[in-house]
N, C-alpha and C. Protein backbone atom coordinates (compact mmCIF):
# COMPACT_ATOMS: atom_id res chain seq x y z
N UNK A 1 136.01 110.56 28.02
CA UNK A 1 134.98 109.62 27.68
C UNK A 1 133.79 110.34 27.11
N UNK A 2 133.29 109.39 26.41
CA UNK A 2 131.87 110.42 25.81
C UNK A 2 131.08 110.31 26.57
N UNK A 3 129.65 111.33 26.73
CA UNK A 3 129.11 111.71 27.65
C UNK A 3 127.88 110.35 27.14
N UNK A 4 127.61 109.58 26.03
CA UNK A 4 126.47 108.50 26.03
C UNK A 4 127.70 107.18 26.55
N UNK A 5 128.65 107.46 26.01
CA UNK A 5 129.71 105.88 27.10
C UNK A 5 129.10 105.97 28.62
N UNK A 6 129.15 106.86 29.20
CA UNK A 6 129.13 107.81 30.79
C UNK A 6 127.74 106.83 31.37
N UNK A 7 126.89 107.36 30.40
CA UNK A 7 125.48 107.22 30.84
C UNK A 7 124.89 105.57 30.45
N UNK A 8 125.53 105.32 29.19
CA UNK A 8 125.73 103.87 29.67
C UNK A 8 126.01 102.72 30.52
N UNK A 9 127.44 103.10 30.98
CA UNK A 9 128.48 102.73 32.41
C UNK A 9 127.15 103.00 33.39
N UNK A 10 126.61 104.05 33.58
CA UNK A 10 126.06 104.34 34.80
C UNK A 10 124.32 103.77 34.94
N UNK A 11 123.95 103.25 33.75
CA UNK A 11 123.08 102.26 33.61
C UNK A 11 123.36 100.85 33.78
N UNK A 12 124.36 100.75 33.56
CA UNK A 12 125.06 99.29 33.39
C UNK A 12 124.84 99.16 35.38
N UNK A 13 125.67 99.89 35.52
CA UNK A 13 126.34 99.77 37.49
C UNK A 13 124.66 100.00 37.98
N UNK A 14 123.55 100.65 37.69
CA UNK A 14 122.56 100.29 38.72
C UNK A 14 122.01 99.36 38.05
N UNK A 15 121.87 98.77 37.14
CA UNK A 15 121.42 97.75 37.02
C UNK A 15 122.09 96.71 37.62
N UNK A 16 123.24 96.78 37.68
CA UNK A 16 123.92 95.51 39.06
C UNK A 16 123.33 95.69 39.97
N UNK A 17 123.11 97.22 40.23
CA UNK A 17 123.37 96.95 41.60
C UNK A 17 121.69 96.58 42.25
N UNK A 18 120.60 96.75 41.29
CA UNK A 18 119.26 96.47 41.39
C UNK A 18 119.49 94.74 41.45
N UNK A 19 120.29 94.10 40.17
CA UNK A 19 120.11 93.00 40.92
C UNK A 19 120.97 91.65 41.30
N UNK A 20 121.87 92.25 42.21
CA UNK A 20 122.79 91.88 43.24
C UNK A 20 122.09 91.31 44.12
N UNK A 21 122.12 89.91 44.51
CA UNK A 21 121.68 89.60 45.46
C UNK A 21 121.61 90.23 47.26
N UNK A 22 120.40 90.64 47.34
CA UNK A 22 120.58 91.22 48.24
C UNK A 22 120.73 90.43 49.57
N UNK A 23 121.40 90.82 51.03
CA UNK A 23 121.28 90.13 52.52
C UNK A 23 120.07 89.93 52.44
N UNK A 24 119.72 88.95 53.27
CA UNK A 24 117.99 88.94 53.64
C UNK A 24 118.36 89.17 55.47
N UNK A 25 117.38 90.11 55.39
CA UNK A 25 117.34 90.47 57.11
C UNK A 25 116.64 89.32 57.73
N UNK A 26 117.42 88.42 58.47
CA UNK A 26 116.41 88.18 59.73
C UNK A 26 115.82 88.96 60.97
N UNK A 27 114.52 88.33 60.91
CA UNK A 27 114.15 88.94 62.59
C UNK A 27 114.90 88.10 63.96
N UNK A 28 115.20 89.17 64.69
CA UNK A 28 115.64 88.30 66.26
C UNK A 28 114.89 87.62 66.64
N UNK A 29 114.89 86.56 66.94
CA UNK A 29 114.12 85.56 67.62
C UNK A 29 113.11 86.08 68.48
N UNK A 30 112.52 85.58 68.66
CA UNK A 30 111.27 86.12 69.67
C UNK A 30 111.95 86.02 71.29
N UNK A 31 111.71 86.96 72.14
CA UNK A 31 112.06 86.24 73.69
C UNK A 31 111.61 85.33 74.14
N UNK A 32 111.73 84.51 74.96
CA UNK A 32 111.05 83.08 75.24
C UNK A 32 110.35 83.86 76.22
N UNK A 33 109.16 83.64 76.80
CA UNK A 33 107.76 84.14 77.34
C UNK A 33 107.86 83.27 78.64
N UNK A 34 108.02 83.87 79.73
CA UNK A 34 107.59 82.24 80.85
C UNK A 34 106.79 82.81 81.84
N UNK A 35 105.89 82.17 82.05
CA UNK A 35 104.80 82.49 82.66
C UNK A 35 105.28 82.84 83.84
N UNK A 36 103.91 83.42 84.37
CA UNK A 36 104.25 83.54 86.36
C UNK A 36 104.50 82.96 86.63
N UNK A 37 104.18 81.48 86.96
CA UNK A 37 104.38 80.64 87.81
C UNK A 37 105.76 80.04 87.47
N UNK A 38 106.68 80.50 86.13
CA UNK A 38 107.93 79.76 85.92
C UNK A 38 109.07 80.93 86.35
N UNK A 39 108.60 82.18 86.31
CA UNK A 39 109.37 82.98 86.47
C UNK A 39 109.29 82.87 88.24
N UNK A 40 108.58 82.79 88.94
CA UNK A 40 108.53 82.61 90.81
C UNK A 40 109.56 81.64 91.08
N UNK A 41 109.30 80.07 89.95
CA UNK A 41 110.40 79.08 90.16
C UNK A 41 111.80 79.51 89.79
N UNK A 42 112.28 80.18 88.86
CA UNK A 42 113.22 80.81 88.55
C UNK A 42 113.72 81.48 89.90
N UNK A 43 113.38 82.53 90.41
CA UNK A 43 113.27 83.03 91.85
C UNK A 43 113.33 82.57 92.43
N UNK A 44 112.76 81.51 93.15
CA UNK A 44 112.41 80.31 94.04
C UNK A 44 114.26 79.60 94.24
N UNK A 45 114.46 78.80 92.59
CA UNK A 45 115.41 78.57 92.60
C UNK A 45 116.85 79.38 92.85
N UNK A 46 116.57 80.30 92.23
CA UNK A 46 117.92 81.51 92.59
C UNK A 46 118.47 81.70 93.66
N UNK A 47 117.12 81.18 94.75
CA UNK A 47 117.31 82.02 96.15
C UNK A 47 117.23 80.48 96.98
N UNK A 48 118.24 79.38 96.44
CA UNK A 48 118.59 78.53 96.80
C UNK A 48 117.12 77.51 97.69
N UNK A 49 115.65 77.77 97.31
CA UNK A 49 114.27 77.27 97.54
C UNK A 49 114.14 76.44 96.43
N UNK A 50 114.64 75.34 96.07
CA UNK A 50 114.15 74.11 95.22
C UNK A 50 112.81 74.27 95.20
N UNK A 51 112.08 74.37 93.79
CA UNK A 51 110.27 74.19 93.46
C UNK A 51 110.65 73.85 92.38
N UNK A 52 109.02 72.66 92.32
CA UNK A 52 108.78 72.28 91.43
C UNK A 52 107.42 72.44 91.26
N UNK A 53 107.03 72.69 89.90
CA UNK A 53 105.90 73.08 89.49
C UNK A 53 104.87 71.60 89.14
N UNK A 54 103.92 70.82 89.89
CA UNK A 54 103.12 70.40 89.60
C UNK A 54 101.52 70.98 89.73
N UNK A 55 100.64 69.58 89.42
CA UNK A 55 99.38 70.11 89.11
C UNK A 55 99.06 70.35 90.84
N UNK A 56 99.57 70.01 91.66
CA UNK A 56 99.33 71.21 92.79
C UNK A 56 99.64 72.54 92.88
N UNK A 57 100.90 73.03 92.03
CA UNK A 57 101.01 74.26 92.75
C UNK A 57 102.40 74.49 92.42
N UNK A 58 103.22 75.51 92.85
CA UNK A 58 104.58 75.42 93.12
C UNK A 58 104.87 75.04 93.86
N UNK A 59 104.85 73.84 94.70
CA UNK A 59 105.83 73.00 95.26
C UNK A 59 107.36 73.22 96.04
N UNK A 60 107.73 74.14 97.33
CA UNK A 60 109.17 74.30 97.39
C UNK A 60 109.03 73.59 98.70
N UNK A 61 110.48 73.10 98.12
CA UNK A 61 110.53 72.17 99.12
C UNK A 61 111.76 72.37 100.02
N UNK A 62 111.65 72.48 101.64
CA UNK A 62 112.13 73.49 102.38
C UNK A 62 113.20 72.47 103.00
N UNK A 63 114.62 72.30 101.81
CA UNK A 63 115.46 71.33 102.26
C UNK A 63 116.14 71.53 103.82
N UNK A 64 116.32 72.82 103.98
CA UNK A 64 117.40 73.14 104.86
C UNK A 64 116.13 73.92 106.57
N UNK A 65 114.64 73.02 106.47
CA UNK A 65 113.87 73.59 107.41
C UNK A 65 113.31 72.00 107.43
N UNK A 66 114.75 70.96 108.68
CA UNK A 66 113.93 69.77 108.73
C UNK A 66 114.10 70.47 110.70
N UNK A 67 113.51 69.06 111.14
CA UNK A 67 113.15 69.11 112.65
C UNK A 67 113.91 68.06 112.90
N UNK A 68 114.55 68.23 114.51
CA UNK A 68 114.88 67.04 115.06
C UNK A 68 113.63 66.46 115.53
N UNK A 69 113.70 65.13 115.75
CA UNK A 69 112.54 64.53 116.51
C UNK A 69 111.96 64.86 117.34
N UNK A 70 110.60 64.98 117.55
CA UNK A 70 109.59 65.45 118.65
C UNK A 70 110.32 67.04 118.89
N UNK A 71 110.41 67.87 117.56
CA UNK A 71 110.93 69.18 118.07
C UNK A 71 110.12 70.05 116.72
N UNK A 72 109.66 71.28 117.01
CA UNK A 72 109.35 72.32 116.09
C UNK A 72 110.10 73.82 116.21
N UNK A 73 111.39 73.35 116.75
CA UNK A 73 112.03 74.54 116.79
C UNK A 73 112.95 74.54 115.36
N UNK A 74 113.03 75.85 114.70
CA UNK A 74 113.65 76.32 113.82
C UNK A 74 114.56 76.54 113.85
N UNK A 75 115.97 76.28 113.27
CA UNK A 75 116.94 76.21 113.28
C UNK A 75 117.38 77.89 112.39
N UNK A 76 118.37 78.32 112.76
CA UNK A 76 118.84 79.79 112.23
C UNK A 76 118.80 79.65 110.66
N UNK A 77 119.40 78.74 110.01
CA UNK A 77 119.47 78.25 109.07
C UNK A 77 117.83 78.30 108.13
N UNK A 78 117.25 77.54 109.09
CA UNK A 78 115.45 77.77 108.63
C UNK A 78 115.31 78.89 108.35
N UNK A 79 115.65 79.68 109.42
CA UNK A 79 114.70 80.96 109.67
C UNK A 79 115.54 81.68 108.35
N UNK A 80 116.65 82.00 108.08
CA UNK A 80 117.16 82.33 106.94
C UNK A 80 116.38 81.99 106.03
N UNK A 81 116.19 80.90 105.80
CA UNK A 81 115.24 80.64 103.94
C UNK A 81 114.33 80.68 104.03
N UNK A 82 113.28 80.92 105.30
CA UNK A 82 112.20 81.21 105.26
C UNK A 82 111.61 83.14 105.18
N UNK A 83 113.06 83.44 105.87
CA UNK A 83 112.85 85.12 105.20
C UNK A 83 113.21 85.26 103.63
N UNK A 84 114.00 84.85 103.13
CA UNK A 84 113.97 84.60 101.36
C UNK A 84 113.09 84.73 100.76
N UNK A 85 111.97 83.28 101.36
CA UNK A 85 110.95 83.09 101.03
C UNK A 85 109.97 83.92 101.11
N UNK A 86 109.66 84.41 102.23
CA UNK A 86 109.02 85.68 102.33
C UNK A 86 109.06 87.07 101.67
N UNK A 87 110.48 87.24 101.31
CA UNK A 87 110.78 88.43 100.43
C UNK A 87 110.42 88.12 98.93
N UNK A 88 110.69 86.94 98.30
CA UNK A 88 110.40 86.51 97.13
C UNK A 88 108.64 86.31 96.80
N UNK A 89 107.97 86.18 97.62
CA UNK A 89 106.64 86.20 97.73
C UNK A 89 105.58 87.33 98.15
N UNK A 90 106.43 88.10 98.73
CA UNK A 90 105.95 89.62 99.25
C UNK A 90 106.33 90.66 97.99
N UNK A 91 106.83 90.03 96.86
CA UNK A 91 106.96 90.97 95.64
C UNK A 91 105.85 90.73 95.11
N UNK A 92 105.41 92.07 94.47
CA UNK A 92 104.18 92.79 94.40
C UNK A 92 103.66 92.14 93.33
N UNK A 93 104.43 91.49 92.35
CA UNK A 93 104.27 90.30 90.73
C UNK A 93 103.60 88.99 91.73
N UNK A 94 103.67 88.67 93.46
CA UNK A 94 103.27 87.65 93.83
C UNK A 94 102.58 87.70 94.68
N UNK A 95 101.77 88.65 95.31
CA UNK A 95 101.82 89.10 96.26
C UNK A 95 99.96 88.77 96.43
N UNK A 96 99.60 88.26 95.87
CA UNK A 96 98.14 87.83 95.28
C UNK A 96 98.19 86.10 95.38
N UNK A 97 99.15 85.82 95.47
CA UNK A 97 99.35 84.09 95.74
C UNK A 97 99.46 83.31 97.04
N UNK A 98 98.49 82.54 97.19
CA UNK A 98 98.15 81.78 98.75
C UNK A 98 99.39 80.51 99.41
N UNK A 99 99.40 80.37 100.19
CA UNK A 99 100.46 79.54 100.34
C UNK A 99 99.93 78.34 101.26
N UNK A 100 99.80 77.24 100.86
CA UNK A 100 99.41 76.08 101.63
C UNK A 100 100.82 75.26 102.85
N UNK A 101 100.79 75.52 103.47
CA UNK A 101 102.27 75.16 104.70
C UNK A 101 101.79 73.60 105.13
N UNK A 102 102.44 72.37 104.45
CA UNK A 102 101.97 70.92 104.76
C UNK A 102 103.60 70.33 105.86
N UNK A 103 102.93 69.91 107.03
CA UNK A 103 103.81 69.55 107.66
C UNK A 103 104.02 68.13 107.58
N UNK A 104 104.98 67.49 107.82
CA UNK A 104 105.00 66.05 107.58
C UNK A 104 106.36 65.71 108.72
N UNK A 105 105.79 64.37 109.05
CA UNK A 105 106.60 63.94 110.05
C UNK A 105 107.45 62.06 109.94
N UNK A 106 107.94 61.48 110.26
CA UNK A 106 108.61 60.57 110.20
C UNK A 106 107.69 59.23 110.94
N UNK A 107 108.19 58.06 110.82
CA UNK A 107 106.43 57.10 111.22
C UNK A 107 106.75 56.45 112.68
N UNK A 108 107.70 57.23 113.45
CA UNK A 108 108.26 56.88 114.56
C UNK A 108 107.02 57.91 115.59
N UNK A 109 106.39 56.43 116.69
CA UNK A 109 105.78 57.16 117.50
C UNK A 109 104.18 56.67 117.00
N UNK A 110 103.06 57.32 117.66
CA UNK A 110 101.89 56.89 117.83
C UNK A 110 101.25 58.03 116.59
N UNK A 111 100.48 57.26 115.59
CA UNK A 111 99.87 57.91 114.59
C UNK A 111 99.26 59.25 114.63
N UNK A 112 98.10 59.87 116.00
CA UNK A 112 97.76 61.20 116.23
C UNK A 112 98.73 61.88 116.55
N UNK A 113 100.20 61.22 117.58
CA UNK A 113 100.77 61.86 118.12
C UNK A 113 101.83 62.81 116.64
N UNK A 114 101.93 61.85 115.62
CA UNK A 114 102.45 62.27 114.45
C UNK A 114 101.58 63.40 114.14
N UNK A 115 100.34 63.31 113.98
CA UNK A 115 99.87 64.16 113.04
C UNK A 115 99.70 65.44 113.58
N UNK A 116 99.45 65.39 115.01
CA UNK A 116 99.68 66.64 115.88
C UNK A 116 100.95 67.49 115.49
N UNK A 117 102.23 66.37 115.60
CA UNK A 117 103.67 67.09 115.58
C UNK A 117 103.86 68.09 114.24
N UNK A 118 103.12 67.52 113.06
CA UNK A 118 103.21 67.83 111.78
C UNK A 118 102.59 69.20 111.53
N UNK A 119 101.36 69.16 112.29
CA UNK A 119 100.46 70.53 112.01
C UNK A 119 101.02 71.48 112.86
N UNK A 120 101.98 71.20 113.96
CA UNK A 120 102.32 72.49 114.85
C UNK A 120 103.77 72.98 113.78
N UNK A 121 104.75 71.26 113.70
CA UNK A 121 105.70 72.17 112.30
C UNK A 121 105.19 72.99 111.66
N UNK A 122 104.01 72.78 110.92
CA UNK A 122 103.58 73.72 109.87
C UNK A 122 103.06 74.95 110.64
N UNK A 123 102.60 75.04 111.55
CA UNK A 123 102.34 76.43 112.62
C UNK A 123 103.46 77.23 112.42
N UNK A 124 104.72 76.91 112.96
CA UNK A 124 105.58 77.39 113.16
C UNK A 124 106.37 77.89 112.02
N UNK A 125 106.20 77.45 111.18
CA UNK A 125 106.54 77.81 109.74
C UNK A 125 105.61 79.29 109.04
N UNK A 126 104.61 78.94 109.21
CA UNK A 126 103.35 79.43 108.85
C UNK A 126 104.39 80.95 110.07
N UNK A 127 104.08 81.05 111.32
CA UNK A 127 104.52 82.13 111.79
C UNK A 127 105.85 82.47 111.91
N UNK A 128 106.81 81.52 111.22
CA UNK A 128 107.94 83.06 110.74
C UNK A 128 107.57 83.38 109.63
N UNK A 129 106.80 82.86 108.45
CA UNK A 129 106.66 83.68 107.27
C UNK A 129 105.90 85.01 107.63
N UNK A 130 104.53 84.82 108.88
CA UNK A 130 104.37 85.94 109.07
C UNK A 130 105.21 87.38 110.06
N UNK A 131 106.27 86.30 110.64
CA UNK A 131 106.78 87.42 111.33
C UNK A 131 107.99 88.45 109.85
N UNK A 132 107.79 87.30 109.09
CA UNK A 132 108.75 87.93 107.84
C UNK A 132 107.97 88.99 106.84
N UNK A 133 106.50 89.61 107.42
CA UNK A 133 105.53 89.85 106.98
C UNK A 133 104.79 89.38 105.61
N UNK A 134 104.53 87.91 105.56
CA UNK A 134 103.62 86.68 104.83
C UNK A 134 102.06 87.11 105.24
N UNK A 135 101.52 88.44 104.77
CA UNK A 135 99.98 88.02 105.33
C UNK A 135 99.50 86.99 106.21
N UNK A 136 98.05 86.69 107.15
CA UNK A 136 98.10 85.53 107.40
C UNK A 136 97.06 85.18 106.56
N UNK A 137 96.51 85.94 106.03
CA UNK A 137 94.68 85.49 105.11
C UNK A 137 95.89 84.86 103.64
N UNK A 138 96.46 84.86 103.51
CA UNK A 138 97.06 84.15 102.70
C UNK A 138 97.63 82.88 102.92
N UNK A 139 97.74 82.24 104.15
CA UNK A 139 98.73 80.97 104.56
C UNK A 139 97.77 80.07 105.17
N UNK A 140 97.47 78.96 104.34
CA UNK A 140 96.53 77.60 105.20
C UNK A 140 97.71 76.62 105.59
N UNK A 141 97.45 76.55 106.86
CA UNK A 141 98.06 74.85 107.50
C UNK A 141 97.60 73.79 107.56
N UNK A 142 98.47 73.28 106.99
CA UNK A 142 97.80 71.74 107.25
C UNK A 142 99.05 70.35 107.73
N UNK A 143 98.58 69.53 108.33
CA UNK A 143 99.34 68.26 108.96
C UNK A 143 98.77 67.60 108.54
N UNK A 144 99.85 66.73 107.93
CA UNK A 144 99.29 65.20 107.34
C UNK A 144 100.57 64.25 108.33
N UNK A 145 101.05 64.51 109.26
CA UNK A 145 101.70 63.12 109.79
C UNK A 145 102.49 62.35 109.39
N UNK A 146 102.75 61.16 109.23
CA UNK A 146 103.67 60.08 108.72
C UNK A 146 102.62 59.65 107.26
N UNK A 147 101.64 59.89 107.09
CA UNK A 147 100.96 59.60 105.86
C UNK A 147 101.89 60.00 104.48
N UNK A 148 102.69 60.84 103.91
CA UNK A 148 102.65 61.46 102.89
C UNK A 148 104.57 61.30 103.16
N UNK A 149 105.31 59.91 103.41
CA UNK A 149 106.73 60.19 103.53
C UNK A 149 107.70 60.28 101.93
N UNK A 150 108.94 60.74 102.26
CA UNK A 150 109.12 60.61 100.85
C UNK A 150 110.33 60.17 100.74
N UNK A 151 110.31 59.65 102.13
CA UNK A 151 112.25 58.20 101.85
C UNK A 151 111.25 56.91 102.82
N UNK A 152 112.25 56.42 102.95
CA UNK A 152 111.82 55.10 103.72
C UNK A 152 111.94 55.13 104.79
N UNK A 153 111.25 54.80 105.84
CA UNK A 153 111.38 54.99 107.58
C UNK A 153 112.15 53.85 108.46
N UNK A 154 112.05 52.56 107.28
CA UNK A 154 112.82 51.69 108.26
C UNK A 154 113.84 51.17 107.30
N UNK A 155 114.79 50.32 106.99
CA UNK A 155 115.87 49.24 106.33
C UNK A 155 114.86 48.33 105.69
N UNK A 156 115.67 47.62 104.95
CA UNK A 156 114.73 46.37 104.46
C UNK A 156 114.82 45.38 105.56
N UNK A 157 115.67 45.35 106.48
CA UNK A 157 115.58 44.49 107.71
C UNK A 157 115.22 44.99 108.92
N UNK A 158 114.44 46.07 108.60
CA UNK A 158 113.50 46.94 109.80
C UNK A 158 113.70 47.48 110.91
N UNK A 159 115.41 48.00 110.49
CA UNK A 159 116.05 48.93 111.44
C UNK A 159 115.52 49.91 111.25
N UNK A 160 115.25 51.10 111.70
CA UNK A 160 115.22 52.41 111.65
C UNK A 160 116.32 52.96 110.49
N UNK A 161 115.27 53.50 109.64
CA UNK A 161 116.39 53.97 108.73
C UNK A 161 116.53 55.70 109.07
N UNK A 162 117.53 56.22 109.30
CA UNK A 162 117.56 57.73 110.29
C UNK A 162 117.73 58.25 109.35
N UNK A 163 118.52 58.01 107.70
CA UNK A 163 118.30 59.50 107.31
C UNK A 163 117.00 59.31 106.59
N UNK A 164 116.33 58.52 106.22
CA UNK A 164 115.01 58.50 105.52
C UNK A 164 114.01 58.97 106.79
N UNK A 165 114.29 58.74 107.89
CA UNK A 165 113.65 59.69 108.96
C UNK A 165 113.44 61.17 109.17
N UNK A 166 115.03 61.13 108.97
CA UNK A 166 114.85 63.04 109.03
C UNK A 166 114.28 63.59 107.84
N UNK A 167 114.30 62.75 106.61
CA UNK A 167 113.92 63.70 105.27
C UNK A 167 112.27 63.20 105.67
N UNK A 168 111.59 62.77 106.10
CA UNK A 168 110.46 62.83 106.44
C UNK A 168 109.88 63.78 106.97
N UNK A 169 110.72 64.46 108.45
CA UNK A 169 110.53 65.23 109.00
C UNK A 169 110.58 66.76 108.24
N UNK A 170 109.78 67.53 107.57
CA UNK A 170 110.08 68.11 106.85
C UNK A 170 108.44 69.17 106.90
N UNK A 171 108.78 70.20 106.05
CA UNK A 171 108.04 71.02 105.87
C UNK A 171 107.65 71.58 104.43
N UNK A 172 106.52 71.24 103.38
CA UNK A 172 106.04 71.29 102.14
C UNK A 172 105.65 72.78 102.10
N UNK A 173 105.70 73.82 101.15
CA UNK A 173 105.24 75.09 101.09
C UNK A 173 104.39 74.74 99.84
N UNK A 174 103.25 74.88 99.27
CA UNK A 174 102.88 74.89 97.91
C UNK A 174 102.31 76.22 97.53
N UNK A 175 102.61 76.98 96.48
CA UNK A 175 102.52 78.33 96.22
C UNK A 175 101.72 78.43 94.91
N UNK A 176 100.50 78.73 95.21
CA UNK A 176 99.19 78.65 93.96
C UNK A 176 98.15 80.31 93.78
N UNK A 177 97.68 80.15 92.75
CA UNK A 177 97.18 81.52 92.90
C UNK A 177 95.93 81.19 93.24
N UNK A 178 95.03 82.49 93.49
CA UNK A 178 93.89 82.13 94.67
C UNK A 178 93.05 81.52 93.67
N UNK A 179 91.82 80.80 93.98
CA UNK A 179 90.97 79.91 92.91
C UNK A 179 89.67 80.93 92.87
């Protein structure tokens, strides 16, 4: 071949190859970002502690830490998800966050006598998180009684309704950072 054919050909081929449509690179998506308080619920949830995030707080709600009637003893079961809880909150990403312990009770019985029962649940709650080492300058109690139920206490024909009783009987954790 002649040596201007050569150099032709080889003008010809980068000029393709200048303009060949080139790939267009995408960028990877960005990571999705979730805040503290979604990443604790993430946690929360993992470690079988249902929360929900409202304008109170994180919210977990301590399915498997109810009471039998007129009782504040903890069941093994409790005490299990309440050390969870404690380990998931004693990480050092949370470890700056207050915990409000709301006890609540079922509408069976005399109104103080409720609200008494409610604030010692929440006592008792309040001290296995600290025996699970939960700070205590971090944990407020509070009893609200039969005020705050979240099934129904009697039938529509005003039997005692027992399982809307026991889910009464219950214990609220709300998990907020300090104000």
């Amino acid at each position: 071949m002649k040596p201007r054919l050569l150099v032709l050909l080889f003008a010809f081929a980068i000029t393709a190859c200048q303009t060949a449509p080139q790939e267009e690179q995408t960028a990877a998506p960005e990571p999705i970002k979730l805040s503290s308080d979604e990443l604790l619920q993430n946690q929360l949830t993992s470690a079988r502690l249902p929360a929900e995030l409202n304008e109170r707080g994180l919210v977990v709600e301590l399915a498997g830490v109810s009471f039998a009637p007129n009782s504040t003893s903890l069941t093994p079961a409790a005490r299990s998800l309440l050390q969870k809880l404690a380990s998931i909150v004693n990480d050092a990403e949370y470890d700056t966050r207050v915990l409000t312990i709301e006890g609540h009770t079922d509408s069976v019985g005399r109104e103080s006598y409720n609200l008494k029962l409610s604030t010692e649940r929440a006592e008792v709650v309040g001290q296995e998180l600290v025996f699970n080492q939960v700070r205590a300058d971090r944990i407020t109690i509070v009893g609200y009684g039969e005020t705050r139920p979240i099934a129904s206490n009697t039938n529509p024909d005003g039997t005692p309704d027992l399982e809307g009783q026991a889910s009464n009987r219950r214990v609220d954790i709300v998990i907020h950072s300090q104000p």
